[in-house]
C-alpha atoms as a PDB file:
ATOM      1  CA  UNK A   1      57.764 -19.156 -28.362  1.00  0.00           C
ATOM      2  CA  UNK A   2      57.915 -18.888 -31.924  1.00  0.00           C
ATOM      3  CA  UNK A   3      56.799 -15.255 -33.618  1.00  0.00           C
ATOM      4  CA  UNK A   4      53.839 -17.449 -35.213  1.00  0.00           C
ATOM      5  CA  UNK A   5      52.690 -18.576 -32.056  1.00  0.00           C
ATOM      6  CA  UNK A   6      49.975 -16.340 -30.225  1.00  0.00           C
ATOM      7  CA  UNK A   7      49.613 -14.741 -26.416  1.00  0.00           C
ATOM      8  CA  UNK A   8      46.766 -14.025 -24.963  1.00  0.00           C
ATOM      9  CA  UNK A   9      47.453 -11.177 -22.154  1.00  0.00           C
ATOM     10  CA  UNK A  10      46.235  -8.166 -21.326  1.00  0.00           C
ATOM     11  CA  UNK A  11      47.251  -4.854 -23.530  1.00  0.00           C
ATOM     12  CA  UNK A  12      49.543  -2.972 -21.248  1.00  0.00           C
ATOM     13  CA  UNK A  13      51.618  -5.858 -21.084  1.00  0.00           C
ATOM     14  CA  UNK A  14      52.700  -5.135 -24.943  1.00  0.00           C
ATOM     15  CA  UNK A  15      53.634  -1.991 -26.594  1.00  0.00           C
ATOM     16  CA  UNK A  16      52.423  -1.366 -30.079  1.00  0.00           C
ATOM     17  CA  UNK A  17      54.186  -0.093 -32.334  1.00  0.00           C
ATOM     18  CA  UNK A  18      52.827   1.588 -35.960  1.00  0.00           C
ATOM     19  CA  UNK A  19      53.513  -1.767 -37.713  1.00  0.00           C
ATOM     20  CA  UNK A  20      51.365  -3.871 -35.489  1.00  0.00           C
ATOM     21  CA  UNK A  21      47.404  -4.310 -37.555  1.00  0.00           C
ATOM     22  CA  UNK A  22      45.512  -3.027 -35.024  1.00  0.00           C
ATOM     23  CA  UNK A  23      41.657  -5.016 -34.975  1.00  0.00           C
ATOM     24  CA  UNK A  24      38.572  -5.264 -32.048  1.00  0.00           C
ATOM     25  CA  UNK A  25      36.037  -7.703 -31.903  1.00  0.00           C
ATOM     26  CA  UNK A  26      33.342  -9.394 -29.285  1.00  0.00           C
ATOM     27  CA  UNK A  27      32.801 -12.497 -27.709  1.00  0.00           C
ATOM     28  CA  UNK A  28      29.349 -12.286 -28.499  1.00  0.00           C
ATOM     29  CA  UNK A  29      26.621 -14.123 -26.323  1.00  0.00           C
ATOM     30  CA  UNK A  30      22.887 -14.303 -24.938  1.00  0.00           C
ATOM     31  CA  UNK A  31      20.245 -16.093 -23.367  1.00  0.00           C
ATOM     32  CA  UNK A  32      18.721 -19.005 -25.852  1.00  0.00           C
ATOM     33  CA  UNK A  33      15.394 -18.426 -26.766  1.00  0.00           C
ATOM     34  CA  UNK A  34      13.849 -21.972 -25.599  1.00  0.00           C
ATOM     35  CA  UNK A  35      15.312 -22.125 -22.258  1.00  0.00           C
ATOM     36  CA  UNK A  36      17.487 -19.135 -21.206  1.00  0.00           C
ATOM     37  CA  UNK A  37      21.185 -20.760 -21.010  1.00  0.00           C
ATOM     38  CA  UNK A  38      23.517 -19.266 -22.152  1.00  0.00           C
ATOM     39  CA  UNK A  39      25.272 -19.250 -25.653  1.00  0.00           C
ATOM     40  CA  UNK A  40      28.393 -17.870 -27.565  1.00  0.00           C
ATOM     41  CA  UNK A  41      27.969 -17.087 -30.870  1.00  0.00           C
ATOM     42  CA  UNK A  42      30.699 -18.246 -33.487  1.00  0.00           C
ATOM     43  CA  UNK A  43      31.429 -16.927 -37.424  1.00  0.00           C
ATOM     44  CA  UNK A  44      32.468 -18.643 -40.006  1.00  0.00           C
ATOM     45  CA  UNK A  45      34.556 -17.265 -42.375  1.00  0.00           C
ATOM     46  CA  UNK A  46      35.073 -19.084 -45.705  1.00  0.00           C
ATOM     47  CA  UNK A  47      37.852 -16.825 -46.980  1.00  0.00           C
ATOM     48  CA  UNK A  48      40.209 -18.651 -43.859  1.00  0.00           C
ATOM     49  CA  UNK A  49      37.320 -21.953 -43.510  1.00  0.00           C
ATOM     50  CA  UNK A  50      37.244 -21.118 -39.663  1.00  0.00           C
ATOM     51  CA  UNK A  51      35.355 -20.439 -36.676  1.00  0.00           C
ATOM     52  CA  UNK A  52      35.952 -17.362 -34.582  1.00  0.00           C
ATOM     53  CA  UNK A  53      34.171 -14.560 -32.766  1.00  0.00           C
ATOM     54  CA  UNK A  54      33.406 -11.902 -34.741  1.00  0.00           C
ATOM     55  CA  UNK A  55      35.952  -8.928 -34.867  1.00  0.00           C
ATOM     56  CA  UNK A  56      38.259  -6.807 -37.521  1.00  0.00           C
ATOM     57  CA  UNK A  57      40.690  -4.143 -38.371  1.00  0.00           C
ATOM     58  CA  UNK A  58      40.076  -0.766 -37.114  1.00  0.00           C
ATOM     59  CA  UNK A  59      38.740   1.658 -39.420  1.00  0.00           C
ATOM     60  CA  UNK A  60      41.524   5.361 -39.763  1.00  0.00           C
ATOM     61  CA  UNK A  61      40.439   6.988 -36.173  1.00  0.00           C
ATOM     62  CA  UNK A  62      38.222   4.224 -34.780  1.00  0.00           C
ATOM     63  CA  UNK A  63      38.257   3.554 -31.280  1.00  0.00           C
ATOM     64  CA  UNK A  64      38.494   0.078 -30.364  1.00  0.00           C
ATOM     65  CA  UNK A  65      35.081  -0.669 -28.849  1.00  0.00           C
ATOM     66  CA  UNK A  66      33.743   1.168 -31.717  1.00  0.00           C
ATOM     67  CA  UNK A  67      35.255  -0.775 -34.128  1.00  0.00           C
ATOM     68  CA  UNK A  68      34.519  -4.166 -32.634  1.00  0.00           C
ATOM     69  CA  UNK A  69      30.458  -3.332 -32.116  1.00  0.00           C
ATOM     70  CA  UNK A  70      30.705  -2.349 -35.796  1.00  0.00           C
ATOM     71  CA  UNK A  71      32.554  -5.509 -36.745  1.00  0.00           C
ATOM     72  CA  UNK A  72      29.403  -7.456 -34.798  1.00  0.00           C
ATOM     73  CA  UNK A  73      27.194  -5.835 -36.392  1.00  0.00           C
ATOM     74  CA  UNK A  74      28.449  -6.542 -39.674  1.00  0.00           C
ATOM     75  CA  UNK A  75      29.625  -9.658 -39.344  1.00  0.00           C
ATOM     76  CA  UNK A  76      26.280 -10.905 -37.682  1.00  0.00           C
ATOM     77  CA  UNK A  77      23.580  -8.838 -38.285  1.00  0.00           C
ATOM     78  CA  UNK A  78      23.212  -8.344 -34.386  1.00  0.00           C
ATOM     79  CA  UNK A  79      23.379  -5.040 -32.296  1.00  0.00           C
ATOM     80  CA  UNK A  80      24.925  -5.731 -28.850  1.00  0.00           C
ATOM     81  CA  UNK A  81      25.564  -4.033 -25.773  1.00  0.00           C
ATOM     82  CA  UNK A  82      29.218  -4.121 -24.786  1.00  0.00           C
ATOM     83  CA  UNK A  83      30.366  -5.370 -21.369  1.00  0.00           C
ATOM     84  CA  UNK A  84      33.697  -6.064 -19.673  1.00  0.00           C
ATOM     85  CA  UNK A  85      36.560  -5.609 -21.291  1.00  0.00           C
ATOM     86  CA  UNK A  86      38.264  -9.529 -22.477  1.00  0.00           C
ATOM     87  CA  UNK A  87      42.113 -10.122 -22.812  1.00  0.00           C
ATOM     88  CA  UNK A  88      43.956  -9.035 -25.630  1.00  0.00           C
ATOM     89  CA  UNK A  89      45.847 -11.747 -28.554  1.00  0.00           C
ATOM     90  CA  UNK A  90      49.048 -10.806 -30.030  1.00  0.00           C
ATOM     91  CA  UNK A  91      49.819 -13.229 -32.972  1.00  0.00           C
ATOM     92  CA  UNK A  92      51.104 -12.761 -36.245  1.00  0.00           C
ATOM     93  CA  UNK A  93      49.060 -12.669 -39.304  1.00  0.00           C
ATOM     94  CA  UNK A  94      49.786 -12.098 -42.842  1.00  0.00           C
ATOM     95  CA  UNK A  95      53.919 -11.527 -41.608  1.00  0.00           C
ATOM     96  CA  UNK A  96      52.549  -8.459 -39.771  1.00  0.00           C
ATOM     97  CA  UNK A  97      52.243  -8.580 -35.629  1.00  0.00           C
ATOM     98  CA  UNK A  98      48.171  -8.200 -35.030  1.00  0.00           C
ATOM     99  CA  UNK A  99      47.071  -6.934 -31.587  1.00  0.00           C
ATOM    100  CA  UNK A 100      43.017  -7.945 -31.210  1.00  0.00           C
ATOM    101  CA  UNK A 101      40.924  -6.243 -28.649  1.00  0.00           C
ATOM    102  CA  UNK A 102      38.027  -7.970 -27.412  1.00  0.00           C
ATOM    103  CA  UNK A 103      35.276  -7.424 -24.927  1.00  0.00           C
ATOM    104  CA  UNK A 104      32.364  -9.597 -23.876  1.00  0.00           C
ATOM    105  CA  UNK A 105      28.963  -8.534 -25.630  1.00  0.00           C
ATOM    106  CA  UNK A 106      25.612  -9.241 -25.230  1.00  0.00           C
ATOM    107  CA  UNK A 107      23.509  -9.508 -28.223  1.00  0.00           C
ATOM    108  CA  UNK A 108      20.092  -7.432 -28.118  1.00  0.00           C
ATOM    109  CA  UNK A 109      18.501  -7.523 -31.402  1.00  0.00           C
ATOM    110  CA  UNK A 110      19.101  -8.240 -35.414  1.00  0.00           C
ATOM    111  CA  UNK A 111      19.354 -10.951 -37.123  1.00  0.00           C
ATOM    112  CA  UNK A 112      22.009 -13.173 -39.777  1.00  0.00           C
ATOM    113  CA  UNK A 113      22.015 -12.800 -43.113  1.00  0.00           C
ATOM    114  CA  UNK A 114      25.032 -14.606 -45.281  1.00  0.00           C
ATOM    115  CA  UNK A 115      27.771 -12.119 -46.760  1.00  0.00           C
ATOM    116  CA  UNK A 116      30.908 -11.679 -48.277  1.00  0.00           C
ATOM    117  CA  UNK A 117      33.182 -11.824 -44.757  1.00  0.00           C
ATOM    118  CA  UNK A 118      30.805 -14.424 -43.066  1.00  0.00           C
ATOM    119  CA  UNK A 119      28.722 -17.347 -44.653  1.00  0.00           C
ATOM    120  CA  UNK A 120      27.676 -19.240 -41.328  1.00  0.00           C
ATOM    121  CA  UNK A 121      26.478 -18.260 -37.444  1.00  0.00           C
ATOM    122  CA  UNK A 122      25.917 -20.242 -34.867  1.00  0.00           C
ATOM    123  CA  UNK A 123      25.040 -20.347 -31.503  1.00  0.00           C
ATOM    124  CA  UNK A 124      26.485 -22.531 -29.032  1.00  0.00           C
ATOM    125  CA  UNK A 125      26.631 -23.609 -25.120  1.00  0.00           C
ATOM    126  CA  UNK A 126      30.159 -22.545 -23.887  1.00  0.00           C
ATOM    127  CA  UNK A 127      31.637 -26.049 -23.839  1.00  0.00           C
ATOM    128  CA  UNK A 128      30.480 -26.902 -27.771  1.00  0.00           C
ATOM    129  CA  UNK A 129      31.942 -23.610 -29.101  1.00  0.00           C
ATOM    130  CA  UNK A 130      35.154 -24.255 -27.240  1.00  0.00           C
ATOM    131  CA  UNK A 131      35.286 -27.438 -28.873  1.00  0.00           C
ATOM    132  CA  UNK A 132      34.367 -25.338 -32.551  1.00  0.00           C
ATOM    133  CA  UNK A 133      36.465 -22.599 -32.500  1.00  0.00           C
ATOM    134  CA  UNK A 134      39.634 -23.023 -34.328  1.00  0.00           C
ATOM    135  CA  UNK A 135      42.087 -21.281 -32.562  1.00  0.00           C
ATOM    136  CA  UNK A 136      43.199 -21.956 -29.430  1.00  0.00           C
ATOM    137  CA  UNK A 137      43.247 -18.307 -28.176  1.00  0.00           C
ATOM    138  CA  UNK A 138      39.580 -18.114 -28.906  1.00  0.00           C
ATOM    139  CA  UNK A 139      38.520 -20.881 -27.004  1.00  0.00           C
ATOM    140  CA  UNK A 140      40.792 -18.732 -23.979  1.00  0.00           C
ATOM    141  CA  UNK A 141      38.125 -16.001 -24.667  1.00  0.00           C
ATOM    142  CA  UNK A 142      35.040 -18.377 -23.820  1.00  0.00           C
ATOM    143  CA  UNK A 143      36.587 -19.064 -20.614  1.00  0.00           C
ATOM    144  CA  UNK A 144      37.217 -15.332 -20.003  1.00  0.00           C
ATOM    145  CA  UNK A 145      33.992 -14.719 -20.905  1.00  0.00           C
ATOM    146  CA  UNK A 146      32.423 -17.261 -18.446  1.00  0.00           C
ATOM    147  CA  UNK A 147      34.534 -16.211 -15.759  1.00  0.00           C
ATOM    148  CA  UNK A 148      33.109 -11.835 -16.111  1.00  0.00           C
ATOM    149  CA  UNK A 149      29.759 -13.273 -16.339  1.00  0.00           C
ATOM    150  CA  UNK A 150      29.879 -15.069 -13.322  1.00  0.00           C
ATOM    151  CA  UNK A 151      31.016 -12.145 -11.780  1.00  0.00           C
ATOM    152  CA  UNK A 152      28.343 -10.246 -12.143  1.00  0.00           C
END
């Protein structure tokens, strides 16, 4: 494996060191409003022209789960309630190592509005935002994701 190319494991399988960006964020879902299946909501963000789940860096003393229900919030306008804990990705971004924490989220209430980090939202049945989402790893999330809820 190259050091551009990403894993997707679980954090105590990698130890961090200060140089690695440290960053949280959700794989965000909820029951559609017509008809109650389920769907995964998906960010755009034109400064990179992908799709992703939301998530960022930590903030100087931010706790992970902290940091990626703040990075929902912001990056779509949505307040969720956090749930299991997802796998982690290790890639490299930017020449830097980047560790992301994720966890699955429900969303409870808001609502998108456009801004600087994130012109587009959309929600999306499991299968079409694993077919969206540009990075491989995500689309591993989705499955993780479908695999906690269905243990539950």
């Amino acid at each position: 494996m190259t050091s551009s190319e990403h894993t997707t494991e679980h954090a105590s399988e990698h130890a961090s060191d200060d140089s690695t960006v440290q960053a949280a964020g959700c794989v965000l879902w909820r029951r559609s409003p017509g008809g109650g299946e389920l769907e995964v909501c998906l960010v755009h963000r034109p400064k990179y022209d992908d799709w992703s789940h939301p998530k960022g860096k930590l903030k100087d003393g931010e706790e992970h789960l902290a940091a990626a229900l703040r990075e929902v919030e912001e990056e779509t306008g949505y307040r969720a309630i956090p749930g299991t804990g997802l796998p982690t990705t290790f890639y490299e971004a930017n020449g830097h190592p980047k560790e992301v924490r994720y966890w699955a989220a429900e969303a409870v209430s808001g609502g998108f509005s456009p801004n600087d980090e994130v012109d587009r939202l959309l929600w999306l049945p499991p299968s079409a935002a694993r077919l969206r989402l540009t990075q491989p790893r995500d689309r591993e999330l989705v499955d993780a994701l479908l695999d906690t809820l269905r243990l539950t």
